[in-house]
Protein backbone atom coordinates (compact mmCIF):
# COMPACT_ATOMS: atom_id res chain seq x y z
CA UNK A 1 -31.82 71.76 90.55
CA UNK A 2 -28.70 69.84 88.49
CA UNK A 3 -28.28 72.09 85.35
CA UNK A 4 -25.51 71.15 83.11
CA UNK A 5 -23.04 73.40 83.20
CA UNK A 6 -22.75 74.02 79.24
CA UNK A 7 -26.92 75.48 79.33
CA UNK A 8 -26.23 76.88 82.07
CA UNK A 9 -23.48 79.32 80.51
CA UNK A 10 -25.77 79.13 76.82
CA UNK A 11 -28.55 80.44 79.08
CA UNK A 12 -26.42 83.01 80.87
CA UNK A 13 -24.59 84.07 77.85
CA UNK A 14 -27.82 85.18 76.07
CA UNK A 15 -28.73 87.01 78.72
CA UNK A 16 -24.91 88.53 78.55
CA UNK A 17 -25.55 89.18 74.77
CA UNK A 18 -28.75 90.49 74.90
CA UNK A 19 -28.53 92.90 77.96
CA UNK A 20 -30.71 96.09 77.48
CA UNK A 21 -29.98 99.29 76.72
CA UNK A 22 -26.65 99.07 74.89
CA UNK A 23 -26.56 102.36 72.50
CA UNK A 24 -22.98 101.84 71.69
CA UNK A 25 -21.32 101.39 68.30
CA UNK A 26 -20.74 97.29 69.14
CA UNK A 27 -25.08 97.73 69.60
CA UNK A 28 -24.76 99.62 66.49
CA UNK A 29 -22.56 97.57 64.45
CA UNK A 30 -24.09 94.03 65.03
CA UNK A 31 -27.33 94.94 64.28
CA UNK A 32 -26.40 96.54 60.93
CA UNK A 33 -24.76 92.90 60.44
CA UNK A 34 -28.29 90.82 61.62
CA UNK A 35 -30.39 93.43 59.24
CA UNK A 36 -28.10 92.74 56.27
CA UNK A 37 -29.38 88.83 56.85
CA UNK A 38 -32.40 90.07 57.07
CA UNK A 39 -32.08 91.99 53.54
CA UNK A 40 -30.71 88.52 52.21
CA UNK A 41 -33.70 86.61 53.18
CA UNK A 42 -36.69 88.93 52.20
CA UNK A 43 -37.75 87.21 49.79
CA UNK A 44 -38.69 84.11 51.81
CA UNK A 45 -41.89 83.87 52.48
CA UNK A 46 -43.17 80.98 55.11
CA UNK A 47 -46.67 80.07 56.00
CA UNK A 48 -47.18 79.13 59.13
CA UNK A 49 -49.94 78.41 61.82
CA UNK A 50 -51.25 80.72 64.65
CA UNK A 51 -52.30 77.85 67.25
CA UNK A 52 -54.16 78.97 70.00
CA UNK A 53 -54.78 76.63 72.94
CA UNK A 54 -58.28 76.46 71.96
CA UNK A 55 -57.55 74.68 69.34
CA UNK A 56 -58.13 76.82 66.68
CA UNK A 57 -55.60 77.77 63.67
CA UNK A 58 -55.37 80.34 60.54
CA UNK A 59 -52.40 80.97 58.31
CA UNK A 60 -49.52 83.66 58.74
CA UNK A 61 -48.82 85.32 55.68
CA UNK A 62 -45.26 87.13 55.55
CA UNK A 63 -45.09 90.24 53.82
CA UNK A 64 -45.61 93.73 53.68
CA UNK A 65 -49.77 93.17 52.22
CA UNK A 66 -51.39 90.28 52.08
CA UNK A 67 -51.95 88.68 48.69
CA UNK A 68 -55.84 89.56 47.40
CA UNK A 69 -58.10 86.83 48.59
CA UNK A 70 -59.66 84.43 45.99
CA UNK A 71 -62.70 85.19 44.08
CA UNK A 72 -65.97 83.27 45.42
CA UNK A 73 -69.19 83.34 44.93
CA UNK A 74 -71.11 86.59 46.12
CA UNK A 75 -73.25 85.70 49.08
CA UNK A 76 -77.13 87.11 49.07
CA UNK A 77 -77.51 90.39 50.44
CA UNK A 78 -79.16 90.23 54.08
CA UNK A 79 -82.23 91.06 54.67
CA UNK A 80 -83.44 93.76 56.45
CA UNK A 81 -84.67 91.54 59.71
CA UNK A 82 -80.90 90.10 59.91
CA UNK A 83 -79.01 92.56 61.64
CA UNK A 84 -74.79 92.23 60.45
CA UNK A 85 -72.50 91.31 62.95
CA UNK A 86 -70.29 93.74 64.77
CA UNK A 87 -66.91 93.65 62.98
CA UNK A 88 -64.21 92.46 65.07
CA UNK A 89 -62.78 95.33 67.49
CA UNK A 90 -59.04 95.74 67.51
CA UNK A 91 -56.60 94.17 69.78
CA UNK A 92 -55.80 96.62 72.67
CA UNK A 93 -52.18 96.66 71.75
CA UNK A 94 -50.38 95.50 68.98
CA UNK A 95 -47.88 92.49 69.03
CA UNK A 96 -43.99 93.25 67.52
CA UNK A 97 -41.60 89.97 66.25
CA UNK A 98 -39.04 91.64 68.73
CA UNK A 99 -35.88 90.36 70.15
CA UNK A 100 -32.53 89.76 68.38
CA UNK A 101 -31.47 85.93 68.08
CA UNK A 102 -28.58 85.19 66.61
CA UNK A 103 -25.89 83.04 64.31
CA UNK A 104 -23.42 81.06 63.75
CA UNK A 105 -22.01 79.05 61.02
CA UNK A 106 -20.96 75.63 62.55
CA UNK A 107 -18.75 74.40 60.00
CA UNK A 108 -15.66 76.97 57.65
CA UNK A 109 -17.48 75.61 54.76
CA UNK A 110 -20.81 75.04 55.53
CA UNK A 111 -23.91 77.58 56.01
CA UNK A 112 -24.43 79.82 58.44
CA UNK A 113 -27.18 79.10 61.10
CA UNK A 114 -29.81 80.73 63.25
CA UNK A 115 -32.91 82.65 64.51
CA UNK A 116 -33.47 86.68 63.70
CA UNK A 117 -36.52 88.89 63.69
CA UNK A 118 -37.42 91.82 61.65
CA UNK A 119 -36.22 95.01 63.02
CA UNK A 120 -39.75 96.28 63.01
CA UNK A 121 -42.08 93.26 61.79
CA UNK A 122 -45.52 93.21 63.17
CA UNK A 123 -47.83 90.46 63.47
CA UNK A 124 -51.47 91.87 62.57
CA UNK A 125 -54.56 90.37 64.00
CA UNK A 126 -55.25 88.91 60.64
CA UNK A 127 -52.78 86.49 60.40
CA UNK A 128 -50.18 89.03 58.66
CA UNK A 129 -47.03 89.99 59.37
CA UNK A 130 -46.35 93.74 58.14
CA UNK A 131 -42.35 94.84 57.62
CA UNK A 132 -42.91 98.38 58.69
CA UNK A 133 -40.08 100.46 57.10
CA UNK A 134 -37.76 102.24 59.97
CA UNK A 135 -34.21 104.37 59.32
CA UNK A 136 -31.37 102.79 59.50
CA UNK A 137 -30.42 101.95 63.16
CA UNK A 138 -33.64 102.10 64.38
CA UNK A 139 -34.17 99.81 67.41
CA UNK A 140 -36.23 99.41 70.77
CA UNK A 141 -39.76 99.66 69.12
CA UNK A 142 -42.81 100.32 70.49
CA UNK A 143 -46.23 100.34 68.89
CA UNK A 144 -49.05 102.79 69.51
CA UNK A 145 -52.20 101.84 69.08
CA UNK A 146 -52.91 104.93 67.11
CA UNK A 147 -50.68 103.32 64.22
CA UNK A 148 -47.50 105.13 65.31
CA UNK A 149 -44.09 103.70 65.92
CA UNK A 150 -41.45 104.91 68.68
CA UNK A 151 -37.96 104.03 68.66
CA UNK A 152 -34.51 104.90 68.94
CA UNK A 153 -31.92 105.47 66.26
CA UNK A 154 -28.22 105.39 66.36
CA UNK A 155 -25.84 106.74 64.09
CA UNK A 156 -22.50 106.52 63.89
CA UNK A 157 -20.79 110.22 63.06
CA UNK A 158 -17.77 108.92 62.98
CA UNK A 159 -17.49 105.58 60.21
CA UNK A 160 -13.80 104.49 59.62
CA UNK A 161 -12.38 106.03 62.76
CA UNK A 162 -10.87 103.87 65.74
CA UNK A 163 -11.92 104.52 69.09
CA UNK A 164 -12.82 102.95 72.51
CA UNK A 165 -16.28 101.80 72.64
CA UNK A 166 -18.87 102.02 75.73
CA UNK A 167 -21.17 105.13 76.85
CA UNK A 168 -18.25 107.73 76.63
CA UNK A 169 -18.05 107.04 72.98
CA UNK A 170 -17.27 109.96 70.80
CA UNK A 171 -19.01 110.44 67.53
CA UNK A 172 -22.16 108.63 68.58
CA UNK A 173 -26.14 109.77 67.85
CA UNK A 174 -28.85 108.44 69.95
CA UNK A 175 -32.11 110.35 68.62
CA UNK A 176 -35.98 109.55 70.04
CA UNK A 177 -37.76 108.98 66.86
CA UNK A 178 -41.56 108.92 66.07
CA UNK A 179 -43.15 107.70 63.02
CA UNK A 180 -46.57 107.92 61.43
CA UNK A 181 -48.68 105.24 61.02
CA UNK A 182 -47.87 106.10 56.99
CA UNK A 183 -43.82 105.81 58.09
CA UNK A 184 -43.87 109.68 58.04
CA UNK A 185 -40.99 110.74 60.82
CA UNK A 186 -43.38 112.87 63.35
CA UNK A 187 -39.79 113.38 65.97
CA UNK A 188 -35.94 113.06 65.40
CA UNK A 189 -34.53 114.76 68.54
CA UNK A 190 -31.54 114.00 69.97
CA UNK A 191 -31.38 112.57 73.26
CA UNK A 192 -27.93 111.20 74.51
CA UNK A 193 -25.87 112.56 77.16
CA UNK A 194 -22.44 111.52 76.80
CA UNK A 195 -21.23 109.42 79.18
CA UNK A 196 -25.10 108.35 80.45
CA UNK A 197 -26.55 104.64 79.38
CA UNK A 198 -29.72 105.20 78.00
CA UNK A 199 -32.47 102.61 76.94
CA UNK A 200 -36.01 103.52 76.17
CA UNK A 201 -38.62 101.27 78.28
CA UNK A 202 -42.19 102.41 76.88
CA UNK A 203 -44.14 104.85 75.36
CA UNK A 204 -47.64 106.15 74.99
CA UNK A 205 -49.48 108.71 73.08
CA UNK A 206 -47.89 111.82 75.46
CA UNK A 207 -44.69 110.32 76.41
CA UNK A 208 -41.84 108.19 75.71
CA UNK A 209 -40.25 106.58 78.99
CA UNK A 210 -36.40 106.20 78.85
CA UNK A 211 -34.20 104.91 81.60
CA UNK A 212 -30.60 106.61 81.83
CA UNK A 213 -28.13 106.10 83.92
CA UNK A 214 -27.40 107.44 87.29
CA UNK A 215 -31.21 109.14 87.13
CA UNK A 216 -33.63 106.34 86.83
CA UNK A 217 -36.91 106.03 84.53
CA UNK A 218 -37.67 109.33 82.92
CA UNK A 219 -40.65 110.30 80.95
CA UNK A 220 -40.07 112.60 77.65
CA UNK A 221 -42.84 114.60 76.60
CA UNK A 222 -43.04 113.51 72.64
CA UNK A 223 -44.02 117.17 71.84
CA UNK A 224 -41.65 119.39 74.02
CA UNK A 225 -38.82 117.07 75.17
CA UNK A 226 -39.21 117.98 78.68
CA UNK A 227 -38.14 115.28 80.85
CA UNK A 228 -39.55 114.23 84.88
CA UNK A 229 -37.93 111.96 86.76
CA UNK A 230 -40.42 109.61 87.78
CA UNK A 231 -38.46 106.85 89.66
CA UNK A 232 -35.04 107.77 90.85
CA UNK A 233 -32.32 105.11 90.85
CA UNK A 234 -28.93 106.37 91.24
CA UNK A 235 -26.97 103.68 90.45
CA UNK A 236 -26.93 100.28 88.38
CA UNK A 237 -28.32 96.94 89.68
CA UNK A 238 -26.21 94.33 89.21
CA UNK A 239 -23.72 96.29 86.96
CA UNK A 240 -26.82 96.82 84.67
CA UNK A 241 -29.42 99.88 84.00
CA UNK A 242 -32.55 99.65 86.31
CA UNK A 243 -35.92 98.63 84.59
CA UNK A 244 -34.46 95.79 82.57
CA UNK A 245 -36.63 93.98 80.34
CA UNK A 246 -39.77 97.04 81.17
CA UNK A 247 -42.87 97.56 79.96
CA UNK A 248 -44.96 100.52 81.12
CA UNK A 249 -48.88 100.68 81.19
CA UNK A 250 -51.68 101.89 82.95
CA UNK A 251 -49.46 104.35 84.79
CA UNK A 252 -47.66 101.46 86.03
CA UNK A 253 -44.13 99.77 85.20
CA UNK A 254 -42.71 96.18 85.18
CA UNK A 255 -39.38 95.04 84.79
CA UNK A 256 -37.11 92.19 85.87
CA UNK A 257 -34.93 92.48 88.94
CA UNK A 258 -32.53 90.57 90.44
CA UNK A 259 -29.16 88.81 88.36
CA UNK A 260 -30.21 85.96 86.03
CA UNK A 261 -31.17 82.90 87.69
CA UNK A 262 -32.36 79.60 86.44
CA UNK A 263 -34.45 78.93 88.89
CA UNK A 264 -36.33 82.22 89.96
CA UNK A 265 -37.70 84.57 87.69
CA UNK A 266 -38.47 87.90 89.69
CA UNK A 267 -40.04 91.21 88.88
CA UNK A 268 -41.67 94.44 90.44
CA UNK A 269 -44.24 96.28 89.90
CA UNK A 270 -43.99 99.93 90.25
CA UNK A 271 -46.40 102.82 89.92
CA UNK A 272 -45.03 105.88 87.86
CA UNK A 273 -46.63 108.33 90.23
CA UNK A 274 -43.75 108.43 93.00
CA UNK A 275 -42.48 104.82 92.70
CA UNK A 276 -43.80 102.94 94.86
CA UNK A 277 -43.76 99.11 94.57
CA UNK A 278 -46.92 97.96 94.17
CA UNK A 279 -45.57 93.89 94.28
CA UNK A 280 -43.19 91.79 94.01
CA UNK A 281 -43.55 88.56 91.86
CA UNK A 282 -41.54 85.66 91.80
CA UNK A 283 -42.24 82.71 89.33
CA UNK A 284 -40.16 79.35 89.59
CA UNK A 285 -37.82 79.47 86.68
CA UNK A 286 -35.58 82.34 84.29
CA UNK A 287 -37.42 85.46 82.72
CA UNK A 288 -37.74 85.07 79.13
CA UNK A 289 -38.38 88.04 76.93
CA UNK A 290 -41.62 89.49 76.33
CA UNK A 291 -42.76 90.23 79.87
CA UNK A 292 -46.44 92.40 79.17
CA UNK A 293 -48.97 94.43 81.34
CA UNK A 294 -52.45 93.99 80.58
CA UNK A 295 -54.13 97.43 79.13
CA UNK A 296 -55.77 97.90 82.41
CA UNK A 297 -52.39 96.97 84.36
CA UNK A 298 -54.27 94.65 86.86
CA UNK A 299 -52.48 91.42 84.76
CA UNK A 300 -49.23 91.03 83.87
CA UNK A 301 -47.84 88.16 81.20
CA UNK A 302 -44.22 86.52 82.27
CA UNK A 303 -42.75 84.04 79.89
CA UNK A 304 -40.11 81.83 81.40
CA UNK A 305 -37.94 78.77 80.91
CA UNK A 306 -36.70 76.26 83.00
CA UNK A 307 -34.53 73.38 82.47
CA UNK A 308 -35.67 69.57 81.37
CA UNK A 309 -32.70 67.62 81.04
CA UNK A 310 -30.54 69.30 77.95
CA UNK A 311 -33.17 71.69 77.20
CA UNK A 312 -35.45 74.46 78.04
CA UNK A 313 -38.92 74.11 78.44
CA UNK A 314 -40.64 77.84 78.12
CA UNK A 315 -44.03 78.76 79.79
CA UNK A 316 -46.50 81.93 80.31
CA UNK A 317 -47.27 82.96 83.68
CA UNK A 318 -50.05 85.61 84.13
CA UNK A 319 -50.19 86.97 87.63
CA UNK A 320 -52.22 89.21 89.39
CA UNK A 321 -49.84 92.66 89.76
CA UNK A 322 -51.05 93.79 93.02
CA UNK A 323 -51.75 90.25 94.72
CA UNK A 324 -48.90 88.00 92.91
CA UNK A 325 -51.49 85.46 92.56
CA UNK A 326 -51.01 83.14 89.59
CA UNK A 327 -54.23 83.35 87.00
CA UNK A 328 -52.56 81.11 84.57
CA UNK A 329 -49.30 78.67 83.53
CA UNK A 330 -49.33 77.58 80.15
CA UNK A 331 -46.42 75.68 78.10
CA UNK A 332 -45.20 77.36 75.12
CA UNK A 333 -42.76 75.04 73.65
CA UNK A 334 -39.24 73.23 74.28
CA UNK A 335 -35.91 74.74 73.21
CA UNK A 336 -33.41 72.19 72.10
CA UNK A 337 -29.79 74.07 71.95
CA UNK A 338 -27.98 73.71 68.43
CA UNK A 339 -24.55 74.59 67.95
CA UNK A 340 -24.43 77.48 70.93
CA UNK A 341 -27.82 78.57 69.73
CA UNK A 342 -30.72 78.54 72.44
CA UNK A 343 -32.90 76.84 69.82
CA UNK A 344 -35.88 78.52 70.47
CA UNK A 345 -37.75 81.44 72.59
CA UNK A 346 -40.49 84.12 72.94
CA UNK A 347 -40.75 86.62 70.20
CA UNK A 348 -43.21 89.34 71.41
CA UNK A 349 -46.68 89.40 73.75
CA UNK A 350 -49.73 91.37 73.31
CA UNK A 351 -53.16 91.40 75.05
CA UNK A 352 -56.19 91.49 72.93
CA UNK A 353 -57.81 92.75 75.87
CA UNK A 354 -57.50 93.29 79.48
CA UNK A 355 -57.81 88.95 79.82
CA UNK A 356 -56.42 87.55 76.72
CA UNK A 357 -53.00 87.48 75.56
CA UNK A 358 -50.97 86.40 72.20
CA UNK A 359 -47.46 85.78 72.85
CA UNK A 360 -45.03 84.58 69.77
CA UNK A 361 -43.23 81.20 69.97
CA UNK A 362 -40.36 80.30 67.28
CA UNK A 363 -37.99 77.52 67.44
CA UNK A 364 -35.36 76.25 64.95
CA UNK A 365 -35.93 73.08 63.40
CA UNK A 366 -34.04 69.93 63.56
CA UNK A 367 -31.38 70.16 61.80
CA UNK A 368 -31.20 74.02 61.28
CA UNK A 369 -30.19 74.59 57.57
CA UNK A 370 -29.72 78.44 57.26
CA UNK A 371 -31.13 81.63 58.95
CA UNK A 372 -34.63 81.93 59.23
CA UNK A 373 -36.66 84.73 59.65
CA UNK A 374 -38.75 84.32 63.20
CA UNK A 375 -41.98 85.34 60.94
CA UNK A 376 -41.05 81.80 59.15
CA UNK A 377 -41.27 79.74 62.15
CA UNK A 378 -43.50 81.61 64.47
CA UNK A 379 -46.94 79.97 66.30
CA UNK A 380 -48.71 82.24 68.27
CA UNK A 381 -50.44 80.74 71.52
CA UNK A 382 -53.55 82.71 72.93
CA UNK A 383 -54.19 82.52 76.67
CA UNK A 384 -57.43 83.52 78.48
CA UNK A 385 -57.80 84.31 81.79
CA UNK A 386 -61.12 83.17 83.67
């Protein structure tokens, strides 16, 4: 495939920029820069359109509570022979803005440009997005479906002091956190090892799965703290942690292998009980973020991008984990690159059940006139597998 060479090295520099598992004070330091832009733009509020390929659409409203709805008429009461319908059950797992974008201000005296998400914005079933409030450098989320949030949090210990960066850094906190579903902080234990990359790749309601260096993926008993090595991988893969871009469910795991590659998108599919490889899957173009096991693990979601002329055109792939067959390929939307900017991407995935997934779609319009919040710009495209 002919790929000019300047996406090419926009595509590959991304994937540079946004490699996983960080937790260093660079991590630490850039994201306190993207949440002050974030702080700057709360009060923006955007309405925008969930369109699902069915065709049918309902408004986003951005915001920590949705506004009261209007006042109507009451309806009649039913009568006893008309039974009420079922309310609506909730989504098997709930669907995070995540990822980190970026900026950049084209011109000395011009504004500054670009794409961020919320920290810890989530996009409700409703049509709402809720801001859910985290500490400060909080990052890595992942929802429960009991309400609670898991994360990490990094804190410098040493502000205003000079020293060389990377995983050997002195004066740097990586805790496990767990909050409430009422922001209430449930665990705050430290968890780095200095010296050891760390990243955390999943959680459930008994454990929190973290990948660090020279072990492999570990699961951390949310209660006790006492870790099991559940896959061991001794060394990096390709100069970068193992499990990159993971999610774990069903008592399986997922995550991208292989160095970044326009044309071949390729991931395994691992159980947690020994580590065996259940599959390997390959899909004809580059991972994009928000790769996502079905709740019953049989399905996983893959959104990817390939080239089309000077931009990206980004898909979903849902493939059968332990056959690699391909359900479903659905478009999601066409990047155009603007000033170094990718333009556009994925922002999150989340099944609504063990056959239907949401995944988040946000692009930059044309021409880009400040930084926008993804929960501005975001269309949400349901797929259903027969």
């Amino acid at each position: 495939m002919d790929v000019p060479e300047d996406l090419a090295e926009l595509v590959h520099r991304a994937a540079r920029a946004t490699a996983p598992y960080p937790a260093d004070l660079a991590d630490l330091r850039r994201r306190a820069r993207a949440r002050r832009h974030r702080r700057a733009r709360t009060a923006v509020v955007g309405l925008v359109v969930l369109v699902a390929l069915t065709g049918g659409a309902v408004p986003l409203l951005v915001g920590e509570h949705r506004p009261a709805a209007p006042l109507a008429t009451p309806s009649p009461l039913p009568s006893p022979s008309a039974p009420s319908s079922p309310p609506t059950p909730a989504p098997a797992q709930r669907l995070l803005l995540s990822g980190d974008g970026g900026t950049v201000r084209p011109h000395p005296t011009g504004p500054e440009i670009g794409l961020v998400s919320g920290v810890a914005d989530e996009l409700r079933s409703d049509g709402s997005v809720v801001t859910h409030r985290v500490p400060a450098g909080w990052q890595e989320t992942v929802a429960l479906p009991d309400g609670r949030l898991v994360g990490l949090k990094l804190t410098d210990l040493m502000p205003g002091v000079r020293r060389t960066d990377g995983p050997d850094v002195a004066g740097l906190s990586v805790k496990l956190m767990v909050l409430s579903a009422d922001g209430r902080v449930e665990v705050g234990r430290e968890i780095r090892v200095r010296g050891q990359a760390l990243g955390l790749a999943g959680a459930d309601a008994r454990y929190a799965y973290l990948v660090r260096d020279g072990v492999g993926l570990v699961s951390h008993e949310l209660t006790t703290g006492r870790e099991k090595t559940l896959i061991r991988v001794p060394t990096k893969v390709d100069g970068e942690l193992p499990f990159r871009d993971a999610d774990v469910t069903a008592a399986r795991v997922v995550s991208v292998t292989g160095p970044a590659d326009l044309t071949r998108c390729q991931l395994d599919v691992r159980r947690l009980a020994g580590g065996s490889r259940l599959s390997r899957l390959t899909v004809a173009g580059e991972c994009a973020p928000s790769v996502r096991l079905s709740p019953d693990g049989n399905l996983v979601a893959v959104p990817y991008r390939r080239p089309s002329g000077r931009n990206l055109d980004y898909r979903l792939a849902i493939l059968d984990t332990a056959t690699g067959q391909l359900r479903a390929d659905q478009p999601l939307g066409t990047a155009s690159p603007a000033y170094g900017l990718a333009g556009g991407g994925t922002w999150g995935a989340a099944w609504v059940d063990d056959t239907t997934v949401r995944v988040v779609w946000a692009q930059l319009p044309d021409p880009p006139r400040k930084v926008y919040r993804v929960a501005e710009l975001a269309r949400v495209v349901t797929v259903d597998v027969q």
